[in-house]
Protein backbone atom coordinates (compact mmCIF):
# COMPACT_ATOMS: atom_id res chain seq x y z
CA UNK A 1 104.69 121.49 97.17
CA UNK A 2 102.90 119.42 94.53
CA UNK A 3 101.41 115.72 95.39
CA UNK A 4 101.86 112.77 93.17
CA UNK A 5 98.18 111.51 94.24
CA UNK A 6 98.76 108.86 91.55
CA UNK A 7 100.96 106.71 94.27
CA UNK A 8 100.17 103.76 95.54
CA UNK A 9 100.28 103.69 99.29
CA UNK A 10 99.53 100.94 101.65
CA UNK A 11 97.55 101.38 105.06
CA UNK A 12 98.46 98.61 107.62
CA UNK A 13 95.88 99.31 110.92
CA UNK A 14 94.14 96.18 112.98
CA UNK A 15 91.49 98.51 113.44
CA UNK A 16 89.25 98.73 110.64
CA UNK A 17 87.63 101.70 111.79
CA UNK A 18 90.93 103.78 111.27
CA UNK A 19 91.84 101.85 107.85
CA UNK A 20 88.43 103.79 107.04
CA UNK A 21 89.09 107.14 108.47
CA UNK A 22 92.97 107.25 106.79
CA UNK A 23 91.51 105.61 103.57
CA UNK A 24 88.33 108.42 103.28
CA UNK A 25 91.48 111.28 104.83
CA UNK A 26 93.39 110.21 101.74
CA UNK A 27 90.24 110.13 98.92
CA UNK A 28 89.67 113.85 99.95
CA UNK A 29 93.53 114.83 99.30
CA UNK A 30 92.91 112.89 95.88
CA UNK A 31 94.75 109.58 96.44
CA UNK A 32 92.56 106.86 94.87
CA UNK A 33 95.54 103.57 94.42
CA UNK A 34 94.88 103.06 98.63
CA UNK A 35 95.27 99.10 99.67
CA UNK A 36 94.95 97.92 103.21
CA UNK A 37 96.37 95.41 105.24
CA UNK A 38 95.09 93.98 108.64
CA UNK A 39 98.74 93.96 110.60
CA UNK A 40 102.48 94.05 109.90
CA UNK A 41 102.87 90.54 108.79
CA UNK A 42 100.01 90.98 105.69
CA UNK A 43 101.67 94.14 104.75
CA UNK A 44 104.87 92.79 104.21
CA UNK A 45 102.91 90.25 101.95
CA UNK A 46 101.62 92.87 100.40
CA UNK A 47 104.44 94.95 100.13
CA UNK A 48 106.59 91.87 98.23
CA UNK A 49 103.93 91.47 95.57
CA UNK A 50 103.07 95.50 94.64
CA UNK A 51 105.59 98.33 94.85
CA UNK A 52 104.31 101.21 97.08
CA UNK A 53 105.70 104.73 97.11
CA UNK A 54 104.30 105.10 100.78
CA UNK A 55 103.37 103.05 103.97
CA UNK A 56 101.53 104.70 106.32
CA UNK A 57 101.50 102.26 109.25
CA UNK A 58 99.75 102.03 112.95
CA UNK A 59 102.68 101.56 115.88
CA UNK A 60 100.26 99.30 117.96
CA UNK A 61 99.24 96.00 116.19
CA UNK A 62 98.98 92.37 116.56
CA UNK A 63 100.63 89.85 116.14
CA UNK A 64 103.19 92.25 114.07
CA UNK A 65 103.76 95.98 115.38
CA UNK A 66 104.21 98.81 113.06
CA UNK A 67 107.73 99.26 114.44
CA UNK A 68 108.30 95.81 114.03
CA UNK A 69 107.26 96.68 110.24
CA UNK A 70 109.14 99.08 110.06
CA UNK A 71 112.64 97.65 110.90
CA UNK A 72 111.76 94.67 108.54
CA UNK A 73 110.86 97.38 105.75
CA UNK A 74 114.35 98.94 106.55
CA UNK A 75 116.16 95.98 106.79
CA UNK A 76 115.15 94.72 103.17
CA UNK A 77 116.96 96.01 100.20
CA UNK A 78 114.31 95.72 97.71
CA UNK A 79 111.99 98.06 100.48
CA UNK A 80 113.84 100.73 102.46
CA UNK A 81 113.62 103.39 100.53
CA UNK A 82 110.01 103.38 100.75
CA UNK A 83 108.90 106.13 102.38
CA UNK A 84 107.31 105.41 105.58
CA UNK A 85 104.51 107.78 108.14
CA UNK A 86 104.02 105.91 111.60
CA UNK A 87 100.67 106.85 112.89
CA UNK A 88 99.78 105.95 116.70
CA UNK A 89 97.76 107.32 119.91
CA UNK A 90 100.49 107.94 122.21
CA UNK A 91 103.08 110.76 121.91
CA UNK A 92 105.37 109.21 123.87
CA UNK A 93 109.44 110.51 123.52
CA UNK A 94 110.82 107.41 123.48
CA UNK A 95 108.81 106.00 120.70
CA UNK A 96 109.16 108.58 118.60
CA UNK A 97 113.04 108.53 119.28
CA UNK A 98 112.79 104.57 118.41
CA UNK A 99 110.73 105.20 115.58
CA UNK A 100 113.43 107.56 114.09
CA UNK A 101 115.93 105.49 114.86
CA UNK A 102 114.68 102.86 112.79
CA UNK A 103 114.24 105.11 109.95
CA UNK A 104 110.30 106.41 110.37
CA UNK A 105 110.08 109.34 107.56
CA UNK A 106 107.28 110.42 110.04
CA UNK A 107 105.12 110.50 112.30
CA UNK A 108 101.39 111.37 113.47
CA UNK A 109 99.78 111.40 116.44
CA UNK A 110 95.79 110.46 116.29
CA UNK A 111 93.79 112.39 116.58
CA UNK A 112 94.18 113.81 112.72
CA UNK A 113 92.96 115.90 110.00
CA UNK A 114 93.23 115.81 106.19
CA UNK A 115 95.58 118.64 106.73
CA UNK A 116 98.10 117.22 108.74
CA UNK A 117 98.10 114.18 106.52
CA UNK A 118 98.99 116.46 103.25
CA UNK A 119 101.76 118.26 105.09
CA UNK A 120 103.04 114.82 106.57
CA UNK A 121 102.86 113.57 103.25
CA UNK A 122 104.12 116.16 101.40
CA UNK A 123 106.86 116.19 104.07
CA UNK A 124 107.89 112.75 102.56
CA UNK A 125 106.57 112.25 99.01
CA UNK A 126 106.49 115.41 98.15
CA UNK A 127 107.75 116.96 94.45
């Protein structure tokens, strides 16, 4: 499955460290259009003012949760169909479950490599 690596995507993670690991994860699959945002309440901010053709969100922020992102992302018309990977540390069943039910596209767990991201994101935004 071909990439569109000419997509704008948005990376919303309070910990810089990661924004830098997903960012550099993302150069070497060829995306280069890669903005960042420090929680879920700058990256709906963000996501108002530029269109994105994929979020790629952590669950565990403050003050605004990537879940809580998420349901505000599905809950606005102009939004919801953008496409939409939930990255976090814990595996847990029920969060995945609540993450689907809000209408995650996916989801990885951290630790991760390029080559799960491509597959994830060819899973979603692929042509």
């Amino acid at each position: 499955m071909a990439l569109d690596c000419g997509i704008p995507i948005l990376v919303v993670d309070d910990y810089q460290t990661m924004v830098r690991i997903i960012r550099n994860l993302l150069k070497q699959l060829g995306f280069d259009d890669v903005d960042e945002a420090a929680d879920g309440g700058a990256a709906l901010d963000k996501l108002r003012a530029k269109r994105y053709g994929l979020i790629i969100s952590d669950w565990n922020m403050e003050p605004m949760t990537g879940y809580e992102l998420l349901r505000h992302v599905r809950a606005d018309e102009g939004l919801r169909t953008t496409p939409f990977i939930m990255v976090t540390a814990e595996s847990k069943t029920e969060n995945v479950i609540a993450a689907k039910k809000a209408g995650v596209d996916n989801y990885i767990v951290k630790p991760f490599n390029a080559q799960t991201l491509r597959t994830k994101i060819e899973a979603v935004c692929g042509v």
